[in-house]
Structure formats: structure tokens, C-alpha cells
N, C-alpha and C. Protein backbone atom coordinates (compact mmCIF):
# COMPACT_ATOMS: atom_id res chain seq x y z
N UNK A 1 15.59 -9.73 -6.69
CA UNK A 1 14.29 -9.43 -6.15
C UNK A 1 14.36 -8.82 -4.74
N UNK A 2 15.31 -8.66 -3.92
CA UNK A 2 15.54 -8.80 -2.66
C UNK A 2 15.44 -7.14 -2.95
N UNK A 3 16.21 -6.18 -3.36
CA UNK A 3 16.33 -4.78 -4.06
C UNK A 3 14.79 -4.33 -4.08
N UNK A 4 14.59 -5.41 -4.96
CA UNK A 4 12.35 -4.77 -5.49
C UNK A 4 11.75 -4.59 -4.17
N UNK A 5 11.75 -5.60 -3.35
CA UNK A 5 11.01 -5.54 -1.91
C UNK A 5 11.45 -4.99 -0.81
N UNK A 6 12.73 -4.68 -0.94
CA UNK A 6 13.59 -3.74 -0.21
C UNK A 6 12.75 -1.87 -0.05
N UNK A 7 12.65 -1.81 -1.75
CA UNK A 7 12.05 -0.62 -2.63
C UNK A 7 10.90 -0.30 -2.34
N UNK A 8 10.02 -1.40 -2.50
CA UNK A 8 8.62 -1.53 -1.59
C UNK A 8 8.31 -1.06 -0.64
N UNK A 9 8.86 -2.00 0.15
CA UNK A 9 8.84 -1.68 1.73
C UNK A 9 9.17 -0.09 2.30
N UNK A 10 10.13 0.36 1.77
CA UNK A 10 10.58 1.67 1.73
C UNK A 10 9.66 2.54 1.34
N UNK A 11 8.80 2.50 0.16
CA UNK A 11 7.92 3.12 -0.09
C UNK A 11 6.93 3.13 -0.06
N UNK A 12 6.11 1.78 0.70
CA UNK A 12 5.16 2.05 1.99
C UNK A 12 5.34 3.06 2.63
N UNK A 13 6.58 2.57 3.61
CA UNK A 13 6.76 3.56 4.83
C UNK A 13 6.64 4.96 4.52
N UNK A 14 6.87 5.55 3.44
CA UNK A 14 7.01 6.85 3.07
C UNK A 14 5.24 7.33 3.20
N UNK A 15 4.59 6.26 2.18
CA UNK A 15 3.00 6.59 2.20
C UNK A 15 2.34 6.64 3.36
N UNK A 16 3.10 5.24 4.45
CA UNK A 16 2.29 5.21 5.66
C UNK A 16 2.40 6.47 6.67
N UNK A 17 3.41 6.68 6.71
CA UNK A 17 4.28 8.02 8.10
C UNK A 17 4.22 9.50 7.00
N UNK A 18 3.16 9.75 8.19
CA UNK A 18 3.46 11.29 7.83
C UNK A 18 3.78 12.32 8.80
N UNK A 19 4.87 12.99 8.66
CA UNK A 19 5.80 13.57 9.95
C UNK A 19 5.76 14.89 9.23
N UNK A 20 4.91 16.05 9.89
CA UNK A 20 4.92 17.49 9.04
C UNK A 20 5.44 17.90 10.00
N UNK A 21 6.93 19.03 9.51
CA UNK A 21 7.76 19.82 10.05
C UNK A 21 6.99 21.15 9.31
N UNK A 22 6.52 22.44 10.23
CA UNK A 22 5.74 23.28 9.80
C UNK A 22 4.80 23.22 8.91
N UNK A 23 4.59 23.13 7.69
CA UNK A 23 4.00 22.87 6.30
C UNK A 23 4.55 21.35 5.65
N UNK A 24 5.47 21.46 5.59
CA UNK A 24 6.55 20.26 5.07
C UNK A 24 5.88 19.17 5.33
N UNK A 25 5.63 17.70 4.43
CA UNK A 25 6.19 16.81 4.77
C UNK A 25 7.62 15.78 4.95
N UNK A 26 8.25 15.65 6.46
CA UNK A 26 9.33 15.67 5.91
C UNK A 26 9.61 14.35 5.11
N UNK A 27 8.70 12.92 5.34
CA UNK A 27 8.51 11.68 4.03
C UNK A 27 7.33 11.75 3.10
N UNK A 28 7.95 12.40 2.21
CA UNK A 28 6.74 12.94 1.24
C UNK A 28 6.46 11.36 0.44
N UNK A 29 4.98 11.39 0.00
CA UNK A 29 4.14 10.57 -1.03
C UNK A 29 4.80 10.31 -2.31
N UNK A 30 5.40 11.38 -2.90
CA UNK A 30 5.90 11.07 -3.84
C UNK A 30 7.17 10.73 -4.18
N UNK A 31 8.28 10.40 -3.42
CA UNK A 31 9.42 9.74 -3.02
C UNK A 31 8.83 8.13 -2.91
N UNK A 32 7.97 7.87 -1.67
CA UNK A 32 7.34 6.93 -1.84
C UNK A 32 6.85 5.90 -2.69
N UNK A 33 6.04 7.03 -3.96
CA UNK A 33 5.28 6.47 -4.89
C UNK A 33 6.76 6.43 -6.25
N UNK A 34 7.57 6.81 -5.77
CA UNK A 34 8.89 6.46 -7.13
C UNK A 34 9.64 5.47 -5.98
N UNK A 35 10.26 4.79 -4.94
CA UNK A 35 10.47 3.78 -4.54
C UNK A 35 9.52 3.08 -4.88
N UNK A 36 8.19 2.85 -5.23
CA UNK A 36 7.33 1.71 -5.10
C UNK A 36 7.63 1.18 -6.64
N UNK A 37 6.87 2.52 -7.55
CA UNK A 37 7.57 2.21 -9.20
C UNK A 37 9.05 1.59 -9.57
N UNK A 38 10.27 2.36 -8.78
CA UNK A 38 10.96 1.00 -8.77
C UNK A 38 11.16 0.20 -8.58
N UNK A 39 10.59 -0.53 -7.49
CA UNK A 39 10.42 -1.78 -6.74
C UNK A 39 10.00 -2.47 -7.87
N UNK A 40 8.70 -2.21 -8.42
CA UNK A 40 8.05 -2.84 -9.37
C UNK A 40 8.27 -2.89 -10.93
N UNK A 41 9.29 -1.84 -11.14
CA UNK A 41 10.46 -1.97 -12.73
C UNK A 41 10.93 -3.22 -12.24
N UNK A 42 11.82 -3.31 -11.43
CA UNK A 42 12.63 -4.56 -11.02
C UNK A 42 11.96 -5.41 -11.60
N UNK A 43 10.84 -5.59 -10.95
CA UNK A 43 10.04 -7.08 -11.17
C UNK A 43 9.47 -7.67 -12.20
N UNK A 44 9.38 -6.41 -13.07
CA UNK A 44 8.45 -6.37 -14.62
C UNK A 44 9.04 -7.63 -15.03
N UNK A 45 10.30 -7.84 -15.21
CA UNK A 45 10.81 -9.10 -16.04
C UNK A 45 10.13 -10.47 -16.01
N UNK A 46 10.11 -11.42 -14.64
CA UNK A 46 9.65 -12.36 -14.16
C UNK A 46 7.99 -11.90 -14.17
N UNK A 47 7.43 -10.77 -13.41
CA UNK A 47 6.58 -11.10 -13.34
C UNK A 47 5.23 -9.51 -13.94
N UNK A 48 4.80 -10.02 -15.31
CA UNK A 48 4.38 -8.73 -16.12
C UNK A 48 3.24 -8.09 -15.68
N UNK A 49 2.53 -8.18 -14.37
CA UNK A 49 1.34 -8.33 -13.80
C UNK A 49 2.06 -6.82 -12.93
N UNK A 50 3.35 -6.58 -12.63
CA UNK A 50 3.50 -5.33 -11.72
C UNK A 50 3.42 -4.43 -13.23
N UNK A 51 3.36 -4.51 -14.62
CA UNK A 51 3.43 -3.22 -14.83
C UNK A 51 1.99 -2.32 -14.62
N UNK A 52 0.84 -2.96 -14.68
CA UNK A 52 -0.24 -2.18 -14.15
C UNK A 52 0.64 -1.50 -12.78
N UNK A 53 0.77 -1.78 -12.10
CA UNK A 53 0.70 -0.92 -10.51
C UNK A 53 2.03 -0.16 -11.21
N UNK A 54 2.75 -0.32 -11.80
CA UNK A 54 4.22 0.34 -11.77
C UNK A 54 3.44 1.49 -12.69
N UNK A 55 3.00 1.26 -13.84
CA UNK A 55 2.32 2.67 -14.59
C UNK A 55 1.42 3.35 -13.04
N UNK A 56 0.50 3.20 -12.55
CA UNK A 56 -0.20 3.69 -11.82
C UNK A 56 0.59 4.03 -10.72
N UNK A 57 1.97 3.83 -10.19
CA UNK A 57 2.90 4.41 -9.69
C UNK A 57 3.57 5.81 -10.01
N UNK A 58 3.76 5.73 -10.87
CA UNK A 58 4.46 6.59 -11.72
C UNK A 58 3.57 7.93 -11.91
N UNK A 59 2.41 7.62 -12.32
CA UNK A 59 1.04 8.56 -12.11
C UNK A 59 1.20 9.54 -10.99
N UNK A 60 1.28 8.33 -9.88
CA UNK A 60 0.75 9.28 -8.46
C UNK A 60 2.22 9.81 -8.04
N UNK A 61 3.23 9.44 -8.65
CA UNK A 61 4.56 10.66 -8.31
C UNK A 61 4.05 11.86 -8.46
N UNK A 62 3.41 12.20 -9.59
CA UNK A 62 3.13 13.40 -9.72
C UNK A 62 1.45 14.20 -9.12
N UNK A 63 0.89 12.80 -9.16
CA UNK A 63 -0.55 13.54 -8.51
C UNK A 63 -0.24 13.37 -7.09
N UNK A 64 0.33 12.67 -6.39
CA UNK A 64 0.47 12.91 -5.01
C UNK A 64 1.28 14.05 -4.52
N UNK A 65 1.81 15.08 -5.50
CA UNK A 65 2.67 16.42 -5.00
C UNK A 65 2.21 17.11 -3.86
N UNK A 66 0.55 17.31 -4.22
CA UNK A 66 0.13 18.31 -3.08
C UNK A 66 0.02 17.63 -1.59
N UNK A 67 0.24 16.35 -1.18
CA UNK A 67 -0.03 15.63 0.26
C UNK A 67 1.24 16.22 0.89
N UNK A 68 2.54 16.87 -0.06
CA UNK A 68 3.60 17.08 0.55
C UNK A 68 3.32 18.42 1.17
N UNK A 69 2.12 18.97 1.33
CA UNK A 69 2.05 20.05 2.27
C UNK A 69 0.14 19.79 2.80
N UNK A 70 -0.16 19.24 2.49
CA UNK A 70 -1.56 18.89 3.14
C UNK A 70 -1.34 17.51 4.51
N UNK A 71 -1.55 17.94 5.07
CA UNK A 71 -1.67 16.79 6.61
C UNK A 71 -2.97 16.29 6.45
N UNK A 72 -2.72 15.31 5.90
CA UNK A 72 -3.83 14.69 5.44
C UNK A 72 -4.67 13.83 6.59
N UNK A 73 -4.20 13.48 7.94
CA UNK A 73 -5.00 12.90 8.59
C UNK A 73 -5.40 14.67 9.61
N UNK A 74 -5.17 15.60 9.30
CA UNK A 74 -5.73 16.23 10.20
C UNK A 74 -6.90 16.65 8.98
N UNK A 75 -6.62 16.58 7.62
CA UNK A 75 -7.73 16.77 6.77
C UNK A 75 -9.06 15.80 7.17
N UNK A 76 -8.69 14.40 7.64
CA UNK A 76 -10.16 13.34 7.62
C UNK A 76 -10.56 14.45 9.11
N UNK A 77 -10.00 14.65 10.14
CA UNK A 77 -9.99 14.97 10.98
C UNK A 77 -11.40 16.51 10.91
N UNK A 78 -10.94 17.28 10.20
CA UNK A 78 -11.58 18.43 9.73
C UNK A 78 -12.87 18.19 8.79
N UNK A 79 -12.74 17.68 7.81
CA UNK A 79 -13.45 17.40 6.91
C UNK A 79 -15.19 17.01 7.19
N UNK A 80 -15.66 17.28 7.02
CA UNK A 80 -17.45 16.88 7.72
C UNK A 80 -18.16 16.77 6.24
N UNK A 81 -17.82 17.64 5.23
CA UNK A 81 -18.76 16.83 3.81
C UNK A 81 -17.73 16.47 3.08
N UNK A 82 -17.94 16.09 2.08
CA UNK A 82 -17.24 16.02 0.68
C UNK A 82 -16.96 17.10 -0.06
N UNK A 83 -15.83 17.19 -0.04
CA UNK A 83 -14.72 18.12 -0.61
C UNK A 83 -14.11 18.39 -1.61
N UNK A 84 -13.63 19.10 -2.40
CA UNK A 84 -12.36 18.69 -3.41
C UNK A 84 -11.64 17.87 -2.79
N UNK A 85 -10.83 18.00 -1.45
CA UNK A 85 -9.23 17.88 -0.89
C UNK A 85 -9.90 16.42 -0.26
N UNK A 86 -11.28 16.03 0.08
CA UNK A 86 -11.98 15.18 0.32
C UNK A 86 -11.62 13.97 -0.13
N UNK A 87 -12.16 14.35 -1.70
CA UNK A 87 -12.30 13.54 -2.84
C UNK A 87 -10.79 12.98 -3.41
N UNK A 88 -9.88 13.81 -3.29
CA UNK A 88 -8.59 13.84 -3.53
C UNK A 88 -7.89 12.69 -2.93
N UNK A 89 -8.35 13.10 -1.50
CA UNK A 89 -7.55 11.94 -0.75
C UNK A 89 -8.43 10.81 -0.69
N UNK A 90 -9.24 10.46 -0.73
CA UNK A 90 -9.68 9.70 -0.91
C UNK A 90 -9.40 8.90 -2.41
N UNK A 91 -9.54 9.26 -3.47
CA UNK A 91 -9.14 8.86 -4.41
C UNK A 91 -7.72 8.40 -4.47
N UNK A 92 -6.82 8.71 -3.83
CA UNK A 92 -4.87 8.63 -3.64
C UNK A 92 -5.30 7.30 -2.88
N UNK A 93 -5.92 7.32 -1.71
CA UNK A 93 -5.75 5.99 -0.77
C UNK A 93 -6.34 4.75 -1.52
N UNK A 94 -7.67 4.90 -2.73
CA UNK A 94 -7.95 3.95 -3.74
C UNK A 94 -6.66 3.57 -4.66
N UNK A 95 -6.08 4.65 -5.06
CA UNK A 95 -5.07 4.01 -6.07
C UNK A 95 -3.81 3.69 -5.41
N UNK A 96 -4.05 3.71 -4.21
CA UNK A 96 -2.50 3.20 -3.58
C UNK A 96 -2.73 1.76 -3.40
N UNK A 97 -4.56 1.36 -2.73
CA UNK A 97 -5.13 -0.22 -2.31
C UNK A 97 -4.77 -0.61 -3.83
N UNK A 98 -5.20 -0.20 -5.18
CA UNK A 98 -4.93 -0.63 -6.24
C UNK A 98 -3.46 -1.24 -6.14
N UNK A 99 -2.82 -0.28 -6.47
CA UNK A 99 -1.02 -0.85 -6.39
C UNK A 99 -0.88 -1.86 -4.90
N UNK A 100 -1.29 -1.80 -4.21
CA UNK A 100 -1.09 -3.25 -3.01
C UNK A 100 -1.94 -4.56 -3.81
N UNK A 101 -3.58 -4.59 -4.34
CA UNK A 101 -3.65 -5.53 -4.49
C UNK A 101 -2.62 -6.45 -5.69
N UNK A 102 -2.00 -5.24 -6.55
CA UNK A 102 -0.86 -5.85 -7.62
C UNK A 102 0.34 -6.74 -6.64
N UNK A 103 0.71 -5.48 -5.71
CA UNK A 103 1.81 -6.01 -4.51
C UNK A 103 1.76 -7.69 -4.30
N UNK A 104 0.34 -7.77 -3.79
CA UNK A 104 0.17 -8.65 -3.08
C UNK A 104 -0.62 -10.21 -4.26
N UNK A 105 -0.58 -9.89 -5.31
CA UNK A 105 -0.60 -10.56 -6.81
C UNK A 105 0.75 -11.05 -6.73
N UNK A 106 1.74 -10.74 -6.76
CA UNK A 106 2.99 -10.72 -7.03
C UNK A 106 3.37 -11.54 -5.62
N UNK A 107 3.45 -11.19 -4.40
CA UNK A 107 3.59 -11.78 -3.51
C UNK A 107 3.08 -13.40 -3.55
N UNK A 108 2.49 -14.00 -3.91
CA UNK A 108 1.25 -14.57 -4.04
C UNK A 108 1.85 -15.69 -5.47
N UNK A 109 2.53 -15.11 -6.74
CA UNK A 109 2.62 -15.58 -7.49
C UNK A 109 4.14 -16.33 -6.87
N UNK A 110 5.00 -15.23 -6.05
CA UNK A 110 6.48 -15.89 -5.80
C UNK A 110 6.37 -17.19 -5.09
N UNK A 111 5.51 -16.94 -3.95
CA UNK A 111 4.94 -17.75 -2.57
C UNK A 111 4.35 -19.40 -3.62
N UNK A 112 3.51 -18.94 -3.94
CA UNK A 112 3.29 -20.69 -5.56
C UNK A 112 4.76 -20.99 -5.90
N UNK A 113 5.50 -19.97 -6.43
CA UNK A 113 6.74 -20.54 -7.54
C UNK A 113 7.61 -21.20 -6.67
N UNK A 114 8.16 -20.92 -5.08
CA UNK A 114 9.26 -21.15 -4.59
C UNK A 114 8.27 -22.75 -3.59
N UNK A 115 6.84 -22.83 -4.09
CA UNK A 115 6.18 -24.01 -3.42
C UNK A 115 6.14 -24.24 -1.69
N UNK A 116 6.19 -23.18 -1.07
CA UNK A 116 6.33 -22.61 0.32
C UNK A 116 4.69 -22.56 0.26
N UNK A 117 4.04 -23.51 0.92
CA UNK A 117 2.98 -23.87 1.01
C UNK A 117 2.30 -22.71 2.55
N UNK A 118 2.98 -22.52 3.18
CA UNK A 118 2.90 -21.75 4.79
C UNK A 118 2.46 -20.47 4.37
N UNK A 119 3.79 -20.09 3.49
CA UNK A 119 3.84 -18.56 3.02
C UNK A 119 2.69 -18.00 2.05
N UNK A 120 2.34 -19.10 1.30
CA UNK A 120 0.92 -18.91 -0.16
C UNK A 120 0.21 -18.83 1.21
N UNK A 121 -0.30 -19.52 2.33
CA UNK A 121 -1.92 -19.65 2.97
C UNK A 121 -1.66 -18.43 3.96
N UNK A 122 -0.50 -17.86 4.22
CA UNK A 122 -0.61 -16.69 5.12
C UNK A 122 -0.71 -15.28 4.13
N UNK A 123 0.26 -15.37 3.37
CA UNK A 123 -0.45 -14.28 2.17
C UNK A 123 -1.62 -14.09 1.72
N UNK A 124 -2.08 -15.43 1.30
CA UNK A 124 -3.61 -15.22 1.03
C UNK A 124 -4.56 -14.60 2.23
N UNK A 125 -4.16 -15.10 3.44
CA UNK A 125 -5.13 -14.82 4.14
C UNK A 125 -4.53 -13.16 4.56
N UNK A 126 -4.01 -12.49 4.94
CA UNK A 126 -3.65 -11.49 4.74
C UNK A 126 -4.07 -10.67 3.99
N UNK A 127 -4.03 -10.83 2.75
CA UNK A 127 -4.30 -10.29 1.28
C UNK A 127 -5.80 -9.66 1.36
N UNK A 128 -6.49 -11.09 1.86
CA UNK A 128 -8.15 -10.92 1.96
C UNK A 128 -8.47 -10.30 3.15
N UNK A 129 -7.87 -9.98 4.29
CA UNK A 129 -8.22 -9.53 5.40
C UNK A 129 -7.77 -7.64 4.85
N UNK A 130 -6.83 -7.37 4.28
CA UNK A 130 -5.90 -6.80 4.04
C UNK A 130 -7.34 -6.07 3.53
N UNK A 131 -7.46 -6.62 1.84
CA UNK A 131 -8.40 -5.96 1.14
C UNK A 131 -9.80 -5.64 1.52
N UNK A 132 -10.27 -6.23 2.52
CA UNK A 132 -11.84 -6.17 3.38
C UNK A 132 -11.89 -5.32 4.02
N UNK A 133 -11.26 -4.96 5.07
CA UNK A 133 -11.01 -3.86 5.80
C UNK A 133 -10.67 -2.61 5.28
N UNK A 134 -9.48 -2.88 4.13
CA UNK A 134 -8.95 -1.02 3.82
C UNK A 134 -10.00 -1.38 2.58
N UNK A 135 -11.20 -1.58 2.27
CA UNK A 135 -12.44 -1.27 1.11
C UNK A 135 -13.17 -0.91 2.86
N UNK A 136 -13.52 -1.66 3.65
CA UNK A 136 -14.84 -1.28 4.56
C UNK A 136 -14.44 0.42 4.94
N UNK A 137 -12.90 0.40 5.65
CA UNK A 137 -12.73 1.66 6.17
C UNK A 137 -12.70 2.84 5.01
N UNK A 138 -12.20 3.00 4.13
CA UNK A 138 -12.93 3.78 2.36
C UNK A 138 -14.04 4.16 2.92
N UNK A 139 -14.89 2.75 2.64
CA UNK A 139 -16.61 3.22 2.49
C UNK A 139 -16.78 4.19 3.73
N UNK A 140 -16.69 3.67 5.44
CA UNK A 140 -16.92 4.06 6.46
C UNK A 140 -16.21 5.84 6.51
N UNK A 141 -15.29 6.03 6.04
CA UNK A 141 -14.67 7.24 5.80
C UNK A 141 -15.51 8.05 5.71
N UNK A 142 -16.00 7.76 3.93
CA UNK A 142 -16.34 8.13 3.07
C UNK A 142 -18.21 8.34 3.59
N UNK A 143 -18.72 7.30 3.83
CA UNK A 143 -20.04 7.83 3.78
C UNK A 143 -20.04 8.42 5.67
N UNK A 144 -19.51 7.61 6.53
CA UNK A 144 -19.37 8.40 8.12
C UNK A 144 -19.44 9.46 8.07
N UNK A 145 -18.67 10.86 6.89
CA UNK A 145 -18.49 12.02 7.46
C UNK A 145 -19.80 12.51 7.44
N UNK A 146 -20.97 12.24 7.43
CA UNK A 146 -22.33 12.85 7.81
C UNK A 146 -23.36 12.14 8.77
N UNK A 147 -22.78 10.77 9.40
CA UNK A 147 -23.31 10.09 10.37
C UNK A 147 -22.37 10.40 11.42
N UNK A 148 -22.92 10.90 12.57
CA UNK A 148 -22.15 11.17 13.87
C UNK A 148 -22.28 9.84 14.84
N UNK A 149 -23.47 8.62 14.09
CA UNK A 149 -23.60 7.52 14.90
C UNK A 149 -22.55 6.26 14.88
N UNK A 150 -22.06 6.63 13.97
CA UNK A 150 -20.85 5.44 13.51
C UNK A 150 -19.67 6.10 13.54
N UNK A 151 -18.98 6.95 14.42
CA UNK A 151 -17.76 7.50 14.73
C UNK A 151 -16.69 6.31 15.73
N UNK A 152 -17.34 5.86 16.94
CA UNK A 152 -16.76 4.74 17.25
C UNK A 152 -16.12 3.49 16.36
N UNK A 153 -17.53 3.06 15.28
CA UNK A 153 -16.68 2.27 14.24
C UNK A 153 -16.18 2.88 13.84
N UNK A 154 -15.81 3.73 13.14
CA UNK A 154 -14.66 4.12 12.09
C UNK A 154 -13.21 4.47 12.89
N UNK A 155 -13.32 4.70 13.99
CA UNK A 155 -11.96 4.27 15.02
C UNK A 155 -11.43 3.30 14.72
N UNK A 156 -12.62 2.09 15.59
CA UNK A 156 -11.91 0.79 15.67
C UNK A 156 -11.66 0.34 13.90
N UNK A 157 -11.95 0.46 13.02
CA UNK A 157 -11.90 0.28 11.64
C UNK A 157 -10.38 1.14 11.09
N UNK A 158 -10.34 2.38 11.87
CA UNK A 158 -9.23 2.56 11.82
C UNK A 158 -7.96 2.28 12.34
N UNK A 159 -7.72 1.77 13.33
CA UNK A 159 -7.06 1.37 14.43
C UNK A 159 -7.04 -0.18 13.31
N UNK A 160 -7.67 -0.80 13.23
CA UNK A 160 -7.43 -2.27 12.33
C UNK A 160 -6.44 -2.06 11.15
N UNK A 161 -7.06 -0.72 10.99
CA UNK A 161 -6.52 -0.58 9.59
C UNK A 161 -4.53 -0.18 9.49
N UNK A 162 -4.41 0.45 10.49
CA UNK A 162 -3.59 0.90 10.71
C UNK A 162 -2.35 -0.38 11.50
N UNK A 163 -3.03 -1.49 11.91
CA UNK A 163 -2.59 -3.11 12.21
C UNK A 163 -1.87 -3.82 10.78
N UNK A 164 -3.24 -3.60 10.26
CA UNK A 164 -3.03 -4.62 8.92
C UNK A 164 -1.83 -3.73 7.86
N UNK A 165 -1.83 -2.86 8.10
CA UNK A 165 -0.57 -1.48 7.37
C UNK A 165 0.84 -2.46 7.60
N UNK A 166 0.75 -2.07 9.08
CA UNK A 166 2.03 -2.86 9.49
C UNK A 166 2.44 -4.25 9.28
N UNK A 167 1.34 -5.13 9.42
CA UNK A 167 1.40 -6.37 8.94
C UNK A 167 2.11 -7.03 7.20
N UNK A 168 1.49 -5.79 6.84
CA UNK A 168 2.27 -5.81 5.21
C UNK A 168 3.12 -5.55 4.70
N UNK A 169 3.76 -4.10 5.91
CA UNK A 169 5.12 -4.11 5.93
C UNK A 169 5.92 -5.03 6.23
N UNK A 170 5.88 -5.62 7.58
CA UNK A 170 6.34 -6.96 7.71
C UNK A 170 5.97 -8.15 6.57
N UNK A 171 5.45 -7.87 6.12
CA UNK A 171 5.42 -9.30 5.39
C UNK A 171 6.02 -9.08 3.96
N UNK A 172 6.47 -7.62 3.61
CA UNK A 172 7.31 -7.00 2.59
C UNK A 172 8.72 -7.41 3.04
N UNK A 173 9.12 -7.23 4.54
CA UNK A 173 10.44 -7.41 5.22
C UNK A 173 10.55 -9.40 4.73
N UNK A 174 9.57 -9.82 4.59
CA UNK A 174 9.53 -11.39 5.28
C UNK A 174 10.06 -11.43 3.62
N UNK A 175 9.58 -11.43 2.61
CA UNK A 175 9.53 -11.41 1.19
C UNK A 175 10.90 -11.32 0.44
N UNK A 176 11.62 -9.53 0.76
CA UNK A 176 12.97 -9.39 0.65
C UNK A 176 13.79 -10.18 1.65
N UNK A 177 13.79 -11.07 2.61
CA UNK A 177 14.58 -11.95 2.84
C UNK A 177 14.52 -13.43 2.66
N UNK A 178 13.31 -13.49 1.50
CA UNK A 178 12.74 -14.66 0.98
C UNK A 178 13.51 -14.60 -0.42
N UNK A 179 13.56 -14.04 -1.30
CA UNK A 179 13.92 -13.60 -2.62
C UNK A 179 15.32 -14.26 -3.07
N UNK A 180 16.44 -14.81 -2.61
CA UNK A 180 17.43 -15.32 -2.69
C UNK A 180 17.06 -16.78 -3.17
N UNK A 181 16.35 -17.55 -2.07
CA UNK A 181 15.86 -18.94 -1.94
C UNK A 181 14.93 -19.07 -3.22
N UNK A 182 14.08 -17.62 -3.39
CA UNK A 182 12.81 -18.06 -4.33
C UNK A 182 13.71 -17.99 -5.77
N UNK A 183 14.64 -17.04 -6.17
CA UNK A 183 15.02 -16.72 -6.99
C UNK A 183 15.90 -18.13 -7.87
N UNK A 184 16.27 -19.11 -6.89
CA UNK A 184 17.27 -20.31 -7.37
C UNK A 184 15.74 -21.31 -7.49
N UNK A 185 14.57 -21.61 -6.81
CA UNK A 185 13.60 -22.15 -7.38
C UNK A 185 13.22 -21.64 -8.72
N UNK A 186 12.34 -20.22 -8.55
CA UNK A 186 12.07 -19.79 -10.44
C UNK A 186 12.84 -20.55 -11.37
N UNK A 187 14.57 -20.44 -11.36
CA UNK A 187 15.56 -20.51 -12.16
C UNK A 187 14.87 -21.81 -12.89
N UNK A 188 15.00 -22.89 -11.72
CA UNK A 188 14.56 -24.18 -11.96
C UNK A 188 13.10 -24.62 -12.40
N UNK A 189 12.02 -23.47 -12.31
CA UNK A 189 11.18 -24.08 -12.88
C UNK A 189 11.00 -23.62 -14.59
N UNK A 190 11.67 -22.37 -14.38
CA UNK A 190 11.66 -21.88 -15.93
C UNK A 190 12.96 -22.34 -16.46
């Protein structure tokens, strides 16, 4: 398991950082979105709840092609109605929260099995802070680009959002060096 969350984590980072060299992205989405699908092959065995996100992984290898030349935060940046390239990205950042709330299903199910009582009440709470915010900032995105009065919130909403990102990375890091310990519990309960 240590490999799966290793995989993960890796392919966050790819989704989170976007570094455009001329046109290029040079950590493209869809590298990303095939580290995440493998992360989550790994896991299919123990736990059958990643193959939803792992199919819906696999998907966005190929629908996320075009972010590898769209700069997508200078797109929210530009953007003032609803768009194709709008709608697009917006739709990619839904099915990515999709594949986290699986992530964090899975996180959640190990955290019960290995009976780490600390780790279940900080995941959970995470999870729910996690999912409240990246649904509020969506909506705020999404309906903001025609209110010029709510530009301040959607900062600070972003700026949170961009907290709780990192937070999950870390807690992906906390997970793959959890996976050894959890892996000799499972053994024993199955």
C-alpha cells in the first residue's frame, strides 16, 4: 500500500502545480491522472470502493489532454461568463473532488482497519472540511464570474482552498508511511 499512496500523492502534485514553459505544461494532468489510476489499481484488491475513482481516472487521462497547453488558472483569471473552456474546467476540477472523495473513502476505511482512533477523527474531519470548501469554492467560481461583489470571497475561498490542497497532500505523505503497520493489522483481521 505504501507504492498506492506514494502514486497518489505524486499525482496530486501533478494536478495541483501547474508550471507552463511557453505553451507547455511542464507537470501535465494527465501523467497525474495515470499516477492516481495506479495508485488506485494497487488498492482495488483490499479495498473495491477505489474502482469507481480508478475507472473515472483513467477517463480523465484522456479528457484532461487539453490542460497540457491551457493555463488554466490564467483561464479563471480571464474568463467573465461561461464558456466552453469554462465549463471544461470546471467540470475536470468536479471529477477530480469525485476521485478525492473515493481517496479519502479509502483513507477512512484503512484509518477503522488498523483501529488508530487519532487518525479516523482527523481524516474525518479533514475529509468534511476538505469537501465543504472545494463544493463552496466550485459554486463561488462558478456563479462569481458575473458578481463583481463577491471577488474578495472567492480569494479568501481560494487561498483556503489552496491550504486544504496541501493538507491532503500531507496527509497522503502521513498514509504511505502508515501502510506497513496498517498492512500487518488488515492481515489479522481478515
Amino acid at each position: 500500500m505504501e507504492f498506492a499512496f506514494k502514486r497518489l500523492f505524486w499525482g496530486f502534485i501533478f494536478i495541483l502545480i501547474e508550471i507552463h514553459i511557453f505553451v507547455i505544461d511542464i507537470l501535465p494532468e494527465p501523467i497525474g491522472y495515470y499516477f492516481i489510476a495506479s495508485g488506485l489499481a494497487w488498492l482495488l484488491k483490499e479495498y473495491p470502493i477505489a474502482k469507481k475513482a480508478s475507472n473515472l481516472a483513467y477517463v480523465l487521462i484522456v479528457v484532461s489532454i487539453p490542460t497540457v497547453f491551457i493555463n488554466q488558472n490564467a483561464m479563471n483569471n480571464v474568463i467573465v461568463s461561461l464558456s466552453g473552456w469554462s465549463l471544461y474546467i470546471i467540470a475536470l476540477n468536479i471529477a477530480k473532488l469525485i476521485i478525492v472523495f473515493y481517496v479519502f473513502k479509502i483513507m477512512l476505511l484503512i484509518a477503522k482497519a488498523c483501529t488508530h482512533e487519532f487518525l479516523y477523527t482527523n481524516t474525518t474531519r479533514i475529509f468534511t472540511a476538505y469537501m465543504v470548501i472545494m463544493l463552496l469554492g466550485e459554486l463561488a467560481r462558478s456563479f462569481g464570474m458575473n458578481m463583481s461583489g463577491i471577488i474578495g470571497f472567492i480569494v479568501v475561498v481560494s487561498i483556503i482552498m489552496l491550504v486544504l490542497e496541501i493538507v491532503f497532500l500531507m496527509l497522503l505523505r502521513k498514509y504511505s508511511k502508515l501502510t506497513d503497520h496498517v498492512e500487518a493489522k488488515f492481515d489479522e483481521i481478515t
